[in-house]
Protein backbone atom coordinates (compact mmCIF):
# COMPACT_ATOMS: atom_id res chain seq x y z
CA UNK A 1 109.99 113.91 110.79
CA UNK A 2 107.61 116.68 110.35
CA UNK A 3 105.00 117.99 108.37
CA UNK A 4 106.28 119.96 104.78
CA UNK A 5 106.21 123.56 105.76
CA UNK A 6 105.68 125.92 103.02
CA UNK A 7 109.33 125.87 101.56
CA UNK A 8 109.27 122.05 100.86
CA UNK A 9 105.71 122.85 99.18
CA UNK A 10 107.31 125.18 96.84
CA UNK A 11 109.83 122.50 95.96
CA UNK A 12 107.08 119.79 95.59
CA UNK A 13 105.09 122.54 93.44
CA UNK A 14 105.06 120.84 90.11
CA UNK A 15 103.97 117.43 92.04
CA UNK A 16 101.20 119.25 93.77
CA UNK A 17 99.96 120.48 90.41
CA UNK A 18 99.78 117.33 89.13
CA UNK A 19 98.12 115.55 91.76
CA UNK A 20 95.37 118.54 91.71
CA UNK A 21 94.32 117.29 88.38
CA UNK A 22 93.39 113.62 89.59
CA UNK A 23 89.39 115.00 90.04
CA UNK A 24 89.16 112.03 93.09
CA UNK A 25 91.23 113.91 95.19
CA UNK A 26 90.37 116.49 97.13
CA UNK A 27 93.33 118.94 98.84
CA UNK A 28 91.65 120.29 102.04
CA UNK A 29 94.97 121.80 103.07
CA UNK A 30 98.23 122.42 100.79
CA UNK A 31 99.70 119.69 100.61
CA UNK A 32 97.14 117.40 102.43
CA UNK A 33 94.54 115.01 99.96
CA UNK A 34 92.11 113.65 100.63
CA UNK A 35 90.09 110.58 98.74
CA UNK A 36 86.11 110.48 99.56
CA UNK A 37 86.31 110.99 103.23
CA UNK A 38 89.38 109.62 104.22
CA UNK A 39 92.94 111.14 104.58
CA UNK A 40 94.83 109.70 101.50
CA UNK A 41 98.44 111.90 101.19
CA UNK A 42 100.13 114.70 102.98
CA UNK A 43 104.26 115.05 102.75
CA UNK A 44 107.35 115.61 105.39
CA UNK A 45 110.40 116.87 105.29
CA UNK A 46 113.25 116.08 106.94
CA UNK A 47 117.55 116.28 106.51
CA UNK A 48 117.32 113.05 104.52
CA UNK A 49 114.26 114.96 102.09
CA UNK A 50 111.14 114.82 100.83
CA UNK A 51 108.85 112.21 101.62
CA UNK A 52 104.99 110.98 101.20
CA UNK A 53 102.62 109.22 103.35
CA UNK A 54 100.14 107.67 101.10
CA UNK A 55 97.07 104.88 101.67
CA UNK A 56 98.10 102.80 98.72
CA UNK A 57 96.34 100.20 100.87
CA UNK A 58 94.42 100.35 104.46
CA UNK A 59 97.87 101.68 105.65
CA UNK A 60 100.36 104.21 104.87
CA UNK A 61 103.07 104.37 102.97
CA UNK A 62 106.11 106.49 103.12
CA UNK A 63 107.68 106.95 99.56
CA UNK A 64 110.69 109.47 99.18
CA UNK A 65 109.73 112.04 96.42
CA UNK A 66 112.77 114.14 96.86
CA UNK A 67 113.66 113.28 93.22
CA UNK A 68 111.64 113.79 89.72
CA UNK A 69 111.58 110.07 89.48
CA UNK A 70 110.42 109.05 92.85
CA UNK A 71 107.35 111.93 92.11
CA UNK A 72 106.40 110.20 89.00
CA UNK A 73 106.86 106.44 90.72
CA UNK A 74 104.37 108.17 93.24
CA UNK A 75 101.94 109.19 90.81
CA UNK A 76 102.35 106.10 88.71
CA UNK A 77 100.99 104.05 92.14
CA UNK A 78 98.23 106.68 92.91
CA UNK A 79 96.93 106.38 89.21
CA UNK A 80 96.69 102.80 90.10
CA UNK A 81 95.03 103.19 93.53
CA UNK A 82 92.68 105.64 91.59
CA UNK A 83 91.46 103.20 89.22
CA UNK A 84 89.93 100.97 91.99
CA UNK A 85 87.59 104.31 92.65
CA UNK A 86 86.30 104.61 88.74
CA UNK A 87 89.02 107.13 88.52
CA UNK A 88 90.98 107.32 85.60
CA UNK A 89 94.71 109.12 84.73
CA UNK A 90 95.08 112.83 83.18
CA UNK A 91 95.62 113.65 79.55
C-alpha cells in the first residue's frame, strides 16, 4: 500500500480541510499531521481505496476513509484523541 499521491489528495480535499482547522495539528507535508512532535496521520491509497494511519493510541491505526462516512467516523475519533491534548472540536 503506498503513500496518497497527489490525485488521492484531491479526492480527500474536503477531509484535509477539515482536519487543517483542528489548531493541534500541524500538516508538515500534504497530507502528513503531525500532533506536538510526533507523527499523528498521513493516508494511502491502494485498489481497495482510501485509507488512514492514525495514533488514536501509542499505535497506528488504519481506518478506510474512502467514503463521506468513514471521513467523518475519522474525525469523530480524532476530536476525541484531541481532547486528551486541551484541544477542543471546530465550530
Amino acid at each position: 500500500m503506498k503513500h496518497a499521491g497527489q490525485e488521492a489528495l484531491e479526492r480527500l480535499s474536503p477531509l484535509l480541510e477539515k482536519l487543517r482547522q483542528r489548531t493541534l495539528l500541524r500538516e508538515k507535508r500534504p497530507g502528513i499531521f503531525y500532533l506536538k512532535s510526533r507523527a499523528f496521520l498521513h493516508f494511502h491509497e491502494d485498489p481497495d481505496g482510501l485509507f488512514a494511519d492514525v495514533r488514536l493510541s501509542a499505535d497506528f491505526v488504519r481506518l478506510s476513509v474512502t467514503k463521506r462516512a468513514d471521513q467523518a467516523a475519522l474525525l469523530r475519533q480524532i476530536d476525541d484523541r484531541l481532547t486528551e491534548f486541551g484541544g477542543s472540536k471546530p465550530g
